[in-house]
N, C-alpha and C. Protein backbone atom coordinates (compact mmCIF):
# COMPACT_ATOMS: atom_id res chain seq x y z
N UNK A 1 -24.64 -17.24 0.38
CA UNK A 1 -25.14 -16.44 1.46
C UNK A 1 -26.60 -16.12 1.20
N UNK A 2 -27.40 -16.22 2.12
CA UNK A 2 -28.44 -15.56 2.09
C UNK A 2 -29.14 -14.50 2.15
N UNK A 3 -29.72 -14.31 0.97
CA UNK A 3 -30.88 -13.18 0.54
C UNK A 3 -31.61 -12.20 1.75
N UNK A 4 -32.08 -11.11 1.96
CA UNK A 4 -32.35 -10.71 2.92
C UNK A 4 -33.79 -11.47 3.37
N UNK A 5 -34.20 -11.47 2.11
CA UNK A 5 -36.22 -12.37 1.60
C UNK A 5 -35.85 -13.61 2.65
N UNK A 6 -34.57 -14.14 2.09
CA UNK A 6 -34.63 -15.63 2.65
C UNK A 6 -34.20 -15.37 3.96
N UNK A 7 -33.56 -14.66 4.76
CA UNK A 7 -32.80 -14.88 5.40
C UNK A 7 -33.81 -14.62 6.69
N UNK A 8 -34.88 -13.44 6.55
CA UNK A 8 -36.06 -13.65 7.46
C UNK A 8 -37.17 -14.74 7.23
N UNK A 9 -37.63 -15.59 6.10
CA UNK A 9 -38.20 -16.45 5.93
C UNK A 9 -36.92 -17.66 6.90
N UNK A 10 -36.51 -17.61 7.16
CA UNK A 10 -35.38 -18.62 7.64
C UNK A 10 -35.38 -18.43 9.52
N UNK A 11 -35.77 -17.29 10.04
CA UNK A 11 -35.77 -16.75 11.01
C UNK A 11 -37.27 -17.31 11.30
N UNK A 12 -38.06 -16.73 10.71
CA UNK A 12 -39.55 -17.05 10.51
C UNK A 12 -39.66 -18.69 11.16
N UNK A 13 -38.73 -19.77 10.08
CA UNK A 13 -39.20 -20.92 10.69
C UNK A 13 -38.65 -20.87 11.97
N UNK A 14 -37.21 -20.58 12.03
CA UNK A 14 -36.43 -20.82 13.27
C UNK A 14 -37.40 -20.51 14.86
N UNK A 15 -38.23 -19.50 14.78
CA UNK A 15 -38.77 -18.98 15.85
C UNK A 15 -39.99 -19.85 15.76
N UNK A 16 -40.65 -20.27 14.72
CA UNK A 16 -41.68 -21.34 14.98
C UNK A 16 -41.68 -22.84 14.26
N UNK A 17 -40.48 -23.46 15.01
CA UNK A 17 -39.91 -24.55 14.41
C UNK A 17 -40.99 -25.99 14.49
N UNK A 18 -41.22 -27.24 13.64
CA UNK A 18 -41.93 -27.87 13.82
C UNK A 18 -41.50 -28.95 14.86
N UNK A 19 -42.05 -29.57 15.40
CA UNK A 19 -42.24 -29.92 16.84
C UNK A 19 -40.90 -31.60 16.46
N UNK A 20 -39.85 -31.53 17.31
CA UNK A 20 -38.73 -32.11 16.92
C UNK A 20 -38.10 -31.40 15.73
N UNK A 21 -37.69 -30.77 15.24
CA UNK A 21 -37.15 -30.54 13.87
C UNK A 21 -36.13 -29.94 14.63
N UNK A 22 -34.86 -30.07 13.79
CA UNK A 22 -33.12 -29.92 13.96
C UNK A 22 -32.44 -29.14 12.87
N UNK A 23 -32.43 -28.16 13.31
CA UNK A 23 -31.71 -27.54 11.60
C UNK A 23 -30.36 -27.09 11.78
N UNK A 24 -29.43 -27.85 10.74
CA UNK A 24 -28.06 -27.22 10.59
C UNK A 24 -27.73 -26.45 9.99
N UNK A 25 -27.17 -25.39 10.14
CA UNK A 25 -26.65 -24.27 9.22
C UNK A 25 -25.31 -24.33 9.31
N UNK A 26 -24.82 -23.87 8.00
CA UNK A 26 -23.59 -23.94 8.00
C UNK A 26 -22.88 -22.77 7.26
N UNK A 27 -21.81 -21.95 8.02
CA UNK A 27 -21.53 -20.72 7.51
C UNK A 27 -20.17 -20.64 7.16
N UNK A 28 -19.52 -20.25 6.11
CA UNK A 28 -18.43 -20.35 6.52
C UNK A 28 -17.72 -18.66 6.71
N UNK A 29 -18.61 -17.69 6.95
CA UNK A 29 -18.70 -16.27 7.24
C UNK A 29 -19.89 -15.65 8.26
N UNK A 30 -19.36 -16.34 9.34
CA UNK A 30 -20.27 -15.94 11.15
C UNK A 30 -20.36 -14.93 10.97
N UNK A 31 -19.98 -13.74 10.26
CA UNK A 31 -20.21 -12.47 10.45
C UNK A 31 -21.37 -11.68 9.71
N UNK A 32 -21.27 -12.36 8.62
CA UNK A 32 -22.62 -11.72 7.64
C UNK A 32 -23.98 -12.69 8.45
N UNK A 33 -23.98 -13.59 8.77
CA UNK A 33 -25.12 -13.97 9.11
C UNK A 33 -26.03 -13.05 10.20
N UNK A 34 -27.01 -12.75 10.29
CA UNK A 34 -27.82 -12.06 10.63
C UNK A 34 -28.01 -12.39 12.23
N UNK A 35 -27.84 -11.16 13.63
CA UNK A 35 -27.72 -11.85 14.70
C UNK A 35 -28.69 -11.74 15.48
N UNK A 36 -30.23 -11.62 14.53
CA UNK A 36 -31.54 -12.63 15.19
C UNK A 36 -31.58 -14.14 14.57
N UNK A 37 -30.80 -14.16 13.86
CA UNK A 37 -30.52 -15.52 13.47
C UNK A 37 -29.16 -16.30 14.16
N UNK A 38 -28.54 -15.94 14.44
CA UNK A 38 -27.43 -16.48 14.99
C UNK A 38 -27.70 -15.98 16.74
N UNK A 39 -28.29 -15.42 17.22
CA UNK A 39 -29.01 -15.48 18.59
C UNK A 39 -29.73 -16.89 18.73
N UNK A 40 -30.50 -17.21 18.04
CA UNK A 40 -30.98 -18.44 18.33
C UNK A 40 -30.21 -20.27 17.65
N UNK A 41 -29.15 -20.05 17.64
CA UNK A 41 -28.44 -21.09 16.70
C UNK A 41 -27.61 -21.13 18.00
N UNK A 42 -27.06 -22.78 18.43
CA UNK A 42 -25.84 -23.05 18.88
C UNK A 42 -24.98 -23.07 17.91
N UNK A 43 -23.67 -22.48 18.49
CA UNK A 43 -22.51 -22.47 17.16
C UNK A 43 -21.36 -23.21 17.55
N UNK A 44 -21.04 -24.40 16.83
CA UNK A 44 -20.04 -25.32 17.27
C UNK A 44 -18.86 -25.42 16.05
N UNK A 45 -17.86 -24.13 16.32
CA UNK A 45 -16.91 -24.02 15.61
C UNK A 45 -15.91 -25.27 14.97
N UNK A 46 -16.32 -25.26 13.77
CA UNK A 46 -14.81 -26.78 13.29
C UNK A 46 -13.90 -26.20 12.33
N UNK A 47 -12.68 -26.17 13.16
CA UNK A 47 -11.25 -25.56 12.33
C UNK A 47 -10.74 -26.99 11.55
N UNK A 48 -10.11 -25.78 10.74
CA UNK A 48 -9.67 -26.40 9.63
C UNK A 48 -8.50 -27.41 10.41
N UNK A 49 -8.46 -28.38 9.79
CA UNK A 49 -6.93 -29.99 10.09
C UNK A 49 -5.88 -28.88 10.27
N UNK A 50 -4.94 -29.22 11.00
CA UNK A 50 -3.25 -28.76 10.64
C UNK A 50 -2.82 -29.71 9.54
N UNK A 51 -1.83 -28.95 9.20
CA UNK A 51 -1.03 -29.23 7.82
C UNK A 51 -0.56 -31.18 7.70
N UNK A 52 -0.52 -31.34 8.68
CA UNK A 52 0.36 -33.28 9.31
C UNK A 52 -1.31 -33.66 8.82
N UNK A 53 -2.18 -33.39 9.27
CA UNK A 53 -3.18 -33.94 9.60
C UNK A 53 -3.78 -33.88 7.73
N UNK A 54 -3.72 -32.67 7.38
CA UNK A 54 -4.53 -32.59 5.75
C UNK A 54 -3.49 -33.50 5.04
N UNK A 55 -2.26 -33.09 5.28
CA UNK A 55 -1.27 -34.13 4.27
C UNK A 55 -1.58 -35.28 4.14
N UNK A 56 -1.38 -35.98 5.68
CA UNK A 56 -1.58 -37.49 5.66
C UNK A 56 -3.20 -38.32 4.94
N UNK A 57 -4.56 -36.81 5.06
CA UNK A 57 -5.62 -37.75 4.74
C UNK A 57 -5.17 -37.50 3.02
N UNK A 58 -4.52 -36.11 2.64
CA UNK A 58 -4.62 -36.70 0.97
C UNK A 58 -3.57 -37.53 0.38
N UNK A 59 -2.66 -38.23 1.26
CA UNK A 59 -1.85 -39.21 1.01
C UNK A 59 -3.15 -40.53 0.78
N UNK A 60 -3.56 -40.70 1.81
CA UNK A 60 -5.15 -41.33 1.39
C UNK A 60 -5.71 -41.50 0.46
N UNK A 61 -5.81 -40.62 -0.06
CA UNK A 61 -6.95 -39.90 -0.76
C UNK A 61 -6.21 -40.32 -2.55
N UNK A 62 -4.49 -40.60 -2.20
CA UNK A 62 -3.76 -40.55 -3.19
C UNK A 62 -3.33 -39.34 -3.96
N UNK A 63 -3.37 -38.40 -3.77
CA UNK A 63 -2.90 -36.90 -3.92
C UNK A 63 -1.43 -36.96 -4.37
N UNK A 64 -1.08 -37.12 -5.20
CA UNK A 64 0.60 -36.83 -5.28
C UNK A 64 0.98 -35.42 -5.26
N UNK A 65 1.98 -35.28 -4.72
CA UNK A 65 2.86 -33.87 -4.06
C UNK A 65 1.40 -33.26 -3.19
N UNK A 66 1.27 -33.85 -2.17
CA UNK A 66 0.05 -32.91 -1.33
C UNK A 66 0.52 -31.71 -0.89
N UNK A 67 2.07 -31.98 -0.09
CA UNK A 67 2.10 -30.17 0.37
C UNK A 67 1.81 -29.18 -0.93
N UNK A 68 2.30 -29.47 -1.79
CA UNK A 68 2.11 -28.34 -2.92
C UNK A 68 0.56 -27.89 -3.12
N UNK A 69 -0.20 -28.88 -3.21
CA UNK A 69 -1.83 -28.61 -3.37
C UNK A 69 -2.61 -28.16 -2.31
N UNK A 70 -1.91 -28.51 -0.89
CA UNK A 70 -2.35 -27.67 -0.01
C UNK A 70 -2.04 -26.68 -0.05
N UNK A 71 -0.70 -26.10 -0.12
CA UNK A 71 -0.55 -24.98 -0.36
C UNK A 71 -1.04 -24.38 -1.76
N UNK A 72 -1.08 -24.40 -1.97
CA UNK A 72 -2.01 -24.02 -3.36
C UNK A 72 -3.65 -23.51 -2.74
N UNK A 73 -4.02 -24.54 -2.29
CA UNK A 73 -5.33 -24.26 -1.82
C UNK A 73 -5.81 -23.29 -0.02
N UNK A 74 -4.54 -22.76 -0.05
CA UNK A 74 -4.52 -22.03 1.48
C UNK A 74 -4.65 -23.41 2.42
N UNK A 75 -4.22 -24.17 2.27
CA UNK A 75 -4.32 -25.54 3.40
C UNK A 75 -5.54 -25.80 3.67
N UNK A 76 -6.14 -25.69 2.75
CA UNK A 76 -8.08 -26.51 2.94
C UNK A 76 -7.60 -27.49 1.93
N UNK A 77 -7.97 -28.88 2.97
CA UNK A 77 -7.72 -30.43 1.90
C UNK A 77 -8.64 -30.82 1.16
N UNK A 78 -9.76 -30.64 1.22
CA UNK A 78 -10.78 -30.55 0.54
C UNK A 78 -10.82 -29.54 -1.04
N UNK A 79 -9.96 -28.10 -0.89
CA UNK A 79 -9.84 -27.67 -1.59
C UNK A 79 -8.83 -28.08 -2.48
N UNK A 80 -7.35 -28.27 -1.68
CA UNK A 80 -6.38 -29.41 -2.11
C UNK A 80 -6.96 -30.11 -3.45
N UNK A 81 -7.62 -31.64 -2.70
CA UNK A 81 -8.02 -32.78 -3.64
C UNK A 81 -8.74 -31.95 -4.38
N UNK A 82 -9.26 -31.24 -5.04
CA UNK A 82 -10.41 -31.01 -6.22
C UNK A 82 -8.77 -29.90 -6.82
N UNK A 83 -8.38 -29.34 -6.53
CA UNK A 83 -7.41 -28.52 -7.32
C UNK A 83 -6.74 -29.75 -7.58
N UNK A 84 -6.04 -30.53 -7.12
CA UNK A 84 -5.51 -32.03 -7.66
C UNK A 84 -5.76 -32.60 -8.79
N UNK A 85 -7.00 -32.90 -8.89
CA UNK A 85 -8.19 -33.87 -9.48
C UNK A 85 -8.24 -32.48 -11.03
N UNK A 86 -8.06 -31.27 -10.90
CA UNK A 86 -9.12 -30.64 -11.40
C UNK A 86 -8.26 -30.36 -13.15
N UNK A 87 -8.91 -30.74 -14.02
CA UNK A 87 -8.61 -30.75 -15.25
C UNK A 87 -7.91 -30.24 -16.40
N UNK A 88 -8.06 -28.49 -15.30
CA UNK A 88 -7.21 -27.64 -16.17
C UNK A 88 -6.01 -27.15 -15.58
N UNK A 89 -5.53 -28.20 -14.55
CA UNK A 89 -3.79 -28.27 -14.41
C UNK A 89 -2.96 -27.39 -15.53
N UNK A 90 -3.03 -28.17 -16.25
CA UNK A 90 -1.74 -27.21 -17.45
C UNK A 90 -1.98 -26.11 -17.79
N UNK A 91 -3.14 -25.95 -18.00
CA UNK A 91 -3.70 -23.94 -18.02
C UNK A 91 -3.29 -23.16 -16.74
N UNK A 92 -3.14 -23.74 -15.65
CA UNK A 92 -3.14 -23.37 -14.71
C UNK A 92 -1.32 -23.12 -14.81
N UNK A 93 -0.94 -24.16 -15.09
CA UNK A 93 0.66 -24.06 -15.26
C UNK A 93 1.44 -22.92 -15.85
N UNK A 94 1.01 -23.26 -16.83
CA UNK A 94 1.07 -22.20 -18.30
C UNK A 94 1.10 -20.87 -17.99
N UNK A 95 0.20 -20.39 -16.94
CA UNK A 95 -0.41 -19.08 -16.68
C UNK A 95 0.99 -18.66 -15.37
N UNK A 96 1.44 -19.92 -14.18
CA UNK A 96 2.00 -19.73 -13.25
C UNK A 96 3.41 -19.54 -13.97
N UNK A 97 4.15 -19.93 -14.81
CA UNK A 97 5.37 -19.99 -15.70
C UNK A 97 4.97 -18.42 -16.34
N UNK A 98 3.88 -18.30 -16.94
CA UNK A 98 4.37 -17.12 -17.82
C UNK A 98 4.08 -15.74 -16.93
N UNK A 99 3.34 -15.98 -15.56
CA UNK A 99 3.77 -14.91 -14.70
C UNK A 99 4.69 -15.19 -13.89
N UNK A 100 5.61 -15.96 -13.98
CA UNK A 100 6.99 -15.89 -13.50
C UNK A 100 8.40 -15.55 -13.97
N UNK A 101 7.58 -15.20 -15.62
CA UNK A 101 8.68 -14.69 -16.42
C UNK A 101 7.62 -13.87 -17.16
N UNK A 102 7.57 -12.54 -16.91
CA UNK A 102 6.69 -11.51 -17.41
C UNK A 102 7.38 -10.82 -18.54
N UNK A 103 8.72 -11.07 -18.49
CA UNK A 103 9.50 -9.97 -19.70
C UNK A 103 8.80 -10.57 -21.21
N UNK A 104 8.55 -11.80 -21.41
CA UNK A 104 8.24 -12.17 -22.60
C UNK A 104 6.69 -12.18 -22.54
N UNK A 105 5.96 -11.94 -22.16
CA UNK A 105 4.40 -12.24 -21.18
C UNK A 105 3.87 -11.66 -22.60
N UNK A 106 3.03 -12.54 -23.06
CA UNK A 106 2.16 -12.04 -24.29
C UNK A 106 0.67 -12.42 -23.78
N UNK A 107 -0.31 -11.41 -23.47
CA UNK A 107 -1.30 -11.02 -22.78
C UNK A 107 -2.58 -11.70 -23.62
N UNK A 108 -2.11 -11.87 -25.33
CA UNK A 108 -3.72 -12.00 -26.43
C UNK A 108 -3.10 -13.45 -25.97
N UNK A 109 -1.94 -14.14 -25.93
CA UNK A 109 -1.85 -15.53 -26.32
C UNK A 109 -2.40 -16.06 -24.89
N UNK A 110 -1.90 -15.62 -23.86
CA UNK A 110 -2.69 -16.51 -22.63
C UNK A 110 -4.02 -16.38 -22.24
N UNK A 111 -4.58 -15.03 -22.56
CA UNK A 111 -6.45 -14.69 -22.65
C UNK A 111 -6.58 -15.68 -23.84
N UNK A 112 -5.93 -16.16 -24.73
CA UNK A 112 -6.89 -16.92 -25.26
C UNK A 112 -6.64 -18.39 -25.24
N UNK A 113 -5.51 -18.54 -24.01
CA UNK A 113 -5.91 -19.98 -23.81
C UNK A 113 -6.58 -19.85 -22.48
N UNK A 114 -6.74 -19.16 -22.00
CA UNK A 114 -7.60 -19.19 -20.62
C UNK A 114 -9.64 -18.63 -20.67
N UNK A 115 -9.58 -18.39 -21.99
CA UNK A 115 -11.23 -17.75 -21.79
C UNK A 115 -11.94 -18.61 -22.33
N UNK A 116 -11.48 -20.37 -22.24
CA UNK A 116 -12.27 -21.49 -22.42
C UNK A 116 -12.82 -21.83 -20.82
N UNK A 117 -12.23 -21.23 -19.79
CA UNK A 117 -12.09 -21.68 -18.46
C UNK A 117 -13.24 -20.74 -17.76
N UNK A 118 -13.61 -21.26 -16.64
CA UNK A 118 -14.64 -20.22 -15.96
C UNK A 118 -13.92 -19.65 -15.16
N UNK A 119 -14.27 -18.00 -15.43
CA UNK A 119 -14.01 -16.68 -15.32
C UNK A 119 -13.52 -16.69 -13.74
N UNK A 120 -14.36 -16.89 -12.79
CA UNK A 120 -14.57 -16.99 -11.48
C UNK A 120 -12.73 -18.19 -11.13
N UNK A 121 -12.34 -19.39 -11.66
CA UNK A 121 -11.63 -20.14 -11.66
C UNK A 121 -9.87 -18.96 -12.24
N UNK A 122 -10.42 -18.68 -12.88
CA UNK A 122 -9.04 -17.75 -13.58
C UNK A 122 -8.75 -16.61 -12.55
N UNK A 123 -9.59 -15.90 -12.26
CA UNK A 123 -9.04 -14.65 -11.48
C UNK A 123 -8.90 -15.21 -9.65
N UNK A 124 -9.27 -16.18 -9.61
CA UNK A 124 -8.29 -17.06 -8.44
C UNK A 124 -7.32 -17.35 -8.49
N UNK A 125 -6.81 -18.17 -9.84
CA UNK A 125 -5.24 -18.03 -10.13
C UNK A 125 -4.80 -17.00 -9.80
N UNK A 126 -5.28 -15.83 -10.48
CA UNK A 126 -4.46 -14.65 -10.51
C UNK A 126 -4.29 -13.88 -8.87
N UNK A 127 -5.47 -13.68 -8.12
CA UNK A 127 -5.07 -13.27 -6.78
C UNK A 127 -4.77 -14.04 -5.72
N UNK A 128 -4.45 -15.75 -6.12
CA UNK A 128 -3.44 -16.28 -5.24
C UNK A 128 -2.16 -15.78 -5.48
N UNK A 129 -1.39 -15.46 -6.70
CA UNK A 129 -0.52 -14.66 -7.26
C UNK A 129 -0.43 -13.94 -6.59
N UNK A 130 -0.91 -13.17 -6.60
CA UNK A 130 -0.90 -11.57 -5.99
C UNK A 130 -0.91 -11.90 -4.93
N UNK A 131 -1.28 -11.83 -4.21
CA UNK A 131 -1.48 -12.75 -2.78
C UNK A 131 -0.16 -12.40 -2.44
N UNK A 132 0.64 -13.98 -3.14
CA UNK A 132 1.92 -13.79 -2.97
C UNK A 132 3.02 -12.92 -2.50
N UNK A 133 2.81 -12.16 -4.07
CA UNK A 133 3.61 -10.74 -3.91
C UNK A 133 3.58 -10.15 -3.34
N UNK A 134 2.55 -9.69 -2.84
CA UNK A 134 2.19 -8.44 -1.62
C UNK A 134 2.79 -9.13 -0.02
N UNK A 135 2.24 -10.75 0.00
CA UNK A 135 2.84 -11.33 0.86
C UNK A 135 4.46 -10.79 1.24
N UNK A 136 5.11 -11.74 0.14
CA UNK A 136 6.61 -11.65 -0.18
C UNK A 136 7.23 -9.94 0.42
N UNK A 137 6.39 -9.26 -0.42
CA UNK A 137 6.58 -7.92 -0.23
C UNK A 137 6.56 -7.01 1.17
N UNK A 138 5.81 -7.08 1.93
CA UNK A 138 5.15 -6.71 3.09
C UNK A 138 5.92 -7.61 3.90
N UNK A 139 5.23 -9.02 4.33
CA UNK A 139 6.11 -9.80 5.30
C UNK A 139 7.54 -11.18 4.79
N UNK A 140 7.96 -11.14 3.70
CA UNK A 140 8.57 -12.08 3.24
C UNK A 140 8.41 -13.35 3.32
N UNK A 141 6.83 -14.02 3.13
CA UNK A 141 6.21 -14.89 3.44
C UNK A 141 5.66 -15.57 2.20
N UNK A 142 5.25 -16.46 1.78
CA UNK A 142 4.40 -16.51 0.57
C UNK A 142 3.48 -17.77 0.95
N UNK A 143 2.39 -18.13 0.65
CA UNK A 143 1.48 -18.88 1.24
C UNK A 143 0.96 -20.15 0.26
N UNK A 144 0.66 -19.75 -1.24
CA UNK A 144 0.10 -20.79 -2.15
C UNK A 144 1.14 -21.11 -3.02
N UNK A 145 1.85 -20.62 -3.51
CA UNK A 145 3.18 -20.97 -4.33
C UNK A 145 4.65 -21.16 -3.88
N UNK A 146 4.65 -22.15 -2.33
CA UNK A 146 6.10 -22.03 -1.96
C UNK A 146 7.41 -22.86 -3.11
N UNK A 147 6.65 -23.56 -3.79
CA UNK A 147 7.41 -23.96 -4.99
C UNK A 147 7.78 -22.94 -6.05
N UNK A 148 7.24 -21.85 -5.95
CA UNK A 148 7.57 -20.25 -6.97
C UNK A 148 8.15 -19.37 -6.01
N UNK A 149 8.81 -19.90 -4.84
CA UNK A 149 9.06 -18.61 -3.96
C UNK A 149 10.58 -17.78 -4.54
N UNK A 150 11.30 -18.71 -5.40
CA UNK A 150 12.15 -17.73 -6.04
C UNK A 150 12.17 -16.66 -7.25
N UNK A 151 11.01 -17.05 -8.13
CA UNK A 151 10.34 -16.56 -9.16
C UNK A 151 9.67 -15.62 -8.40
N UNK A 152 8.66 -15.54 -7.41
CA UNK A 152 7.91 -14.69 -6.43
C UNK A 152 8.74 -13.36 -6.26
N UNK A 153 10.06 -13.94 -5.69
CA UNK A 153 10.63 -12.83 -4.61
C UNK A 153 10.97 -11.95 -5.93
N UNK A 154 11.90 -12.19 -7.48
CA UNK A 154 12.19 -11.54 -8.12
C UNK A 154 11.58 -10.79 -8.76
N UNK A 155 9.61 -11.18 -8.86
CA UNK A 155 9.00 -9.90 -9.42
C UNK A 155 8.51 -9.61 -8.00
N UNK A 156 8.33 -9.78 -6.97
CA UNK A 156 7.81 -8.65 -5.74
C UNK A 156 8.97 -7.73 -5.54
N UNK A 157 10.50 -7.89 -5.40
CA UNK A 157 11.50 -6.97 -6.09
C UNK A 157 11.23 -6.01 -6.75
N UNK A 158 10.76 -6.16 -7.87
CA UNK A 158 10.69 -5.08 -9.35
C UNK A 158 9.36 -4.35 -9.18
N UNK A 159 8.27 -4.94 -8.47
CA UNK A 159 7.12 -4.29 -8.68
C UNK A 159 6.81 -3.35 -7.82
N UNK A 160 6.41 -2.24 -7.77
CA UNK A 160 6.03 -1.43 -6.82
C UNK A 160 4.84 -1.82 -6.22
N UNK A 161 4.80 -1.08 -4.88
CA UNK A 161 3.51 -1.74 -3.83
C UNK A 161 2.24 -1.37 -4.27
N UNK A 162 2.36 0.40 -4.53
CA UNK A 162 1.21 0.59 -4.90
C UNK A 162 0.56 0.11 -6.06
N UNK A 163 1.33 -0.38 -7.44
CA UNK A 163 0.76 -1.26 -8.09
C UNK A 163 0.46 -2.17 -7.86
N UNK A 164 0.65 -2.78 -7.08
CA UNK A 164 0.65 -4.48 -6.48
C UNK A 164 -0.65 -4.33 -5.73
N UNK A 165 -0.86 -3.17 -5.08
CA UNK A 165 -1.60 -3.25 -3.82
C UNK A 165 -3.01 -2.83 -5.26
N UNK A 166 -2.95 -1.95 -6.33
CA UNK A 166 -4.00 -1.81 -7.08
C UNK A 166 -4.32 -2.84 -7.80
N UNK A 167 -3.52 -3.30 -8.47
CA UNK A 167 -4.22 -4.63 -9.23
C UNK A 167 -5.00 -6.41 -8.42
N UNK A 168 -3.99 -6.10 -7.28
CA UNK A 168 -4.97 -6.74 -6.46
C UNK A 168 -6.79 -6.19 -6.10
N UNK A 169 -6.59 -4.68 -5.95
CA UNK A 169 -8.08 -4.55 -5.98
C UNK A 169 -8.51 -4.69 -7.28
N UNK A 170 -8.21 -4.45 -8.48
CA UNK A 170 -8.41 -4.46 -9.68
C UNK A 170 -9.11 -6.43 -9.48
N UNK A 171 -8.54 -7.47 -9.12
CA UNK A 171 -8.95 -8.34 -8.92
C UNK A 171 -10.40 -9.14 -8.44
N UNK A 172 -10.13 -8.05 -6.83
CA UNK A 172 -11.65 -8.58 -6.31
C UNK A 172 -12.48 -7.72 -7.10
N UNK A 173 -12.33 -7.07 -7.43
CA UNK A 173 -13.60 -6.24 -7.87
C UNK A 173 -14.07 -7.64 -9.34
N UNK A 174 -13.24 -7.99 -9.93
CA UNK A 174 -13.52 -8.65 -11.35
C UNK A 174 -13.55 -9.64 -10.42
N UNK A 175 -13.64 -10.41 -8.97
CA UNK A 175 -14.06 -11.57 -8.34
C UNK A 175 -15.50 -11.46 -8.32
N UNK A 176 -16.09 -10.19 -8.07
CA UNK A 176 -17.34 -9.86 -7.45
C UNK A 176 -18.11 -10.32 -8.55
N UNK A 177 -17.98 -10.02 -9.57
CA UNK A 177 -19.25 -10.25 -11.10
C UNK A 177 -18.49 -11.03 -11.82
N UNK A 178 -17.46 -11.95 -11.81
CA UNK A 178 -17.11 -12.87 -12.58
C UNK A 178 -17.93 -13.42 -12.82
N UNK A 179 -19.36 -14.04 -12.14
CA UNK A 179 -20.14 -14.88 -12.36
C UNK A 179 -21.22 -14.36 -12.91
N UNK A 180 -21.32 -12.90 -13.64
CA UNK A 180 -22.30 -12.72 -14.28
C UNK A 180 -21.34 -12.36 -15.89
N UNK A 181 -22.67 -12.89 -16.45
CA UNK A 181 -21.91 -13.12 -18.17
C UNK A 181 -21.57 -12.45 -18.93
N UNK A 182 -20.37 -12.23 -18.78
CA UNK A 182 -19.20 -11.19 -19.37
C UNK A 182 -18.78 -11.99 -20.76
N UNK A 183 -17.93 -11.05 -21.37
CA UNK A 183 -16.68 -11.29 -22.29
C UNK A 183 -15.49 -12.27 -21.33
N UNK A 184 -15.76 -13.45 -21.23
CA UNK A 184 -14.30 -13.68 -20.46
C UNK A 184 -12.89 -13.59 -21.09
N UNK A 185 -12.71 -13.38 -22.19
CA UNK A 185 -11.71 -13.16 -22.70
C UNK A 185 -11.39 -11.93 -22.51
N UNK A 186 -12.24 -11.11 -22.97
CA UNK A 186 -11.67 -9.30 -22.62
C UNK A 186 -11.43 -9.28 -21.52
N UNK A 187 -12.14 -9.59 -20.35
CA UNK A 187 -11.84 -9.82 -18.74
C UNK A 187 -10.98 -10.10 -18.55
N UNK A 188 -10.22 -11.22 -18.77
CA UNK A 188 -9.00 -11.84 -18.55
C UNK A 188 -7.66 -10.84 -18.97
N UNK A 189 -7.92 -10.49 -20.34
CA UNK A 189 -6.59 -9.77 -21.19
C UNK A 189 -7.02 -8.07 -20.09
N UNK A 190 -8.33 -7.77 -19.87
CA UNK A 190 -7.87 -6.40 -18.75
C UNK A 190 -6.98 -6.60 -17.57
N UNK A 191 -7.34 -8.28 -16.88
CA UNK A 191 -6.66 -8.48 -15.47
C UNK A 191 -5.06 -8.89 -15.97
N UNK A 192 -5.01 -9.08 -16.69
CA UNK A 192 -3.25 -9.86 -17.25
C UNK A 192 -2.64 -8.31 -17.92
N UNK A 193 -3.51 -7.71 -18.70
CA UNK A 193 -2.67 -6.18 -18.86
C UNK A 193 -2.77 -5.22 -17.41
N UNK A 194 -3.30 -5.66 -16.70
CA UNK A 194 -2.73 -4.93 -15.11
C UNK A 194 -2.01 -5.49 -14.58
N UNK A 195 -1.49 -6.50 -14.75
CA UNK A 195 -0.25 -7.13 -14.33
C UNK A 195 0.80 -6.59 -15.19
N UNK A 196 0.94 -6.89 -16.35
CA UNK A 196 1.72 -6.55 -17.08
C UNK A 196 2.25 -4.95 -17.08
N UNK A 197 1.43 -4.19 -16.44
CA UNK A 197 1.64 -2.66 -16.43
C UNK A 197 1.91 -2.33 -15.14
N UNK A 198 2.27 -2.79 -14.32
CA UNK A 198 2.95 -2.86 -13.33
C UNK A 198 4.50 -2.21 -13.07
């Protein structure tokens, strides 16, 4: 997103554009964009594929088990194939198994197989999770893990809302500065002991 500096230097050209010049912008949050800037922009909305449509291109694409990776990825295929492709599968596993069985959940052993991983990548795992639960919880729905929806329903069961509903904020907030250079290990073992204290 753009800077406020940039975002009138951007306006600046827009209002005195060079003679033929075409500029695309591309947002994927119409709302933060600024609306002397989006006053002068045509906006030609492109929704996301339906589900037939993302499946079949990452059958393409060679994707094995696509519904799962779409769902995984909120049904963006694009997001799909790179969660597919993306390397730290089994960390990712590891983490989905041992929050599906929390009674044995040892918090130092998975912070320290996860604080090789970028910070920003881990606490996505964790509030697609959550996600879940609150999902499960609220409307009996679950969106990225329909392959965990029985593991899901048994801790959205046990957990109370208002914890559920706090450690989810406990989440974005550690979404917001994940990307500035923390301890990712301590980070991780704070967001996995708010799960765990649930």
């Amino acid at each position: 997103m753009l800077n406020h500096a940039a975002a009138n230097a951007l306006l600046k050209t827009l209002e005195e554009p060079a003679p033929g010049a075409i500029f695309i912008l591309i947002t994927h949050q119409l709302s933060r964009v600024l609306p002397t800037i989006r006053s002068r922009c045509r906006l030609f909305p492109l929704p996301t594929p339906d589900q037939t449509q993302a499946a079949a291109w990452l059958a393409q694409q060679q994707v094995a088990d696509a519904p799962r990776w779409l769902a995984r990825a909120g049904n963006l295929p694009l997001a799909a194939k790179a969660l597919a492709d993306n390397e730290h599968l089994p960390a990712w596993q590891t983490l989905l198994e041992a929050l599906a069985a929390p009674r044995g959940f040892d918090v130092l052993k998975q912070a320290e197989a996860l604080h090789k991983l970028e910070l920003p990548m881990v606490v996505s795992w964790l509030q697609k999770w959550a996600y879940d639960l609150l999902s499960l919880k609220l409307a009996k729905q679950v969106r990225y893990h329909p392959d965990l929806q029985s593991a899901l329903q048994q801790q959205a069961q046990k957990l109370p809302l208002d914890g559920l509903l706090a450690w989810q904020k406990q989440l974005n907030l550690a979404q917001r500065s994940a990307h500035h250079p923390l301890n990712t290990k301590l980070a991780i073992e704070q967001l996995l002991i708010g799960y765990t204290d649930l």
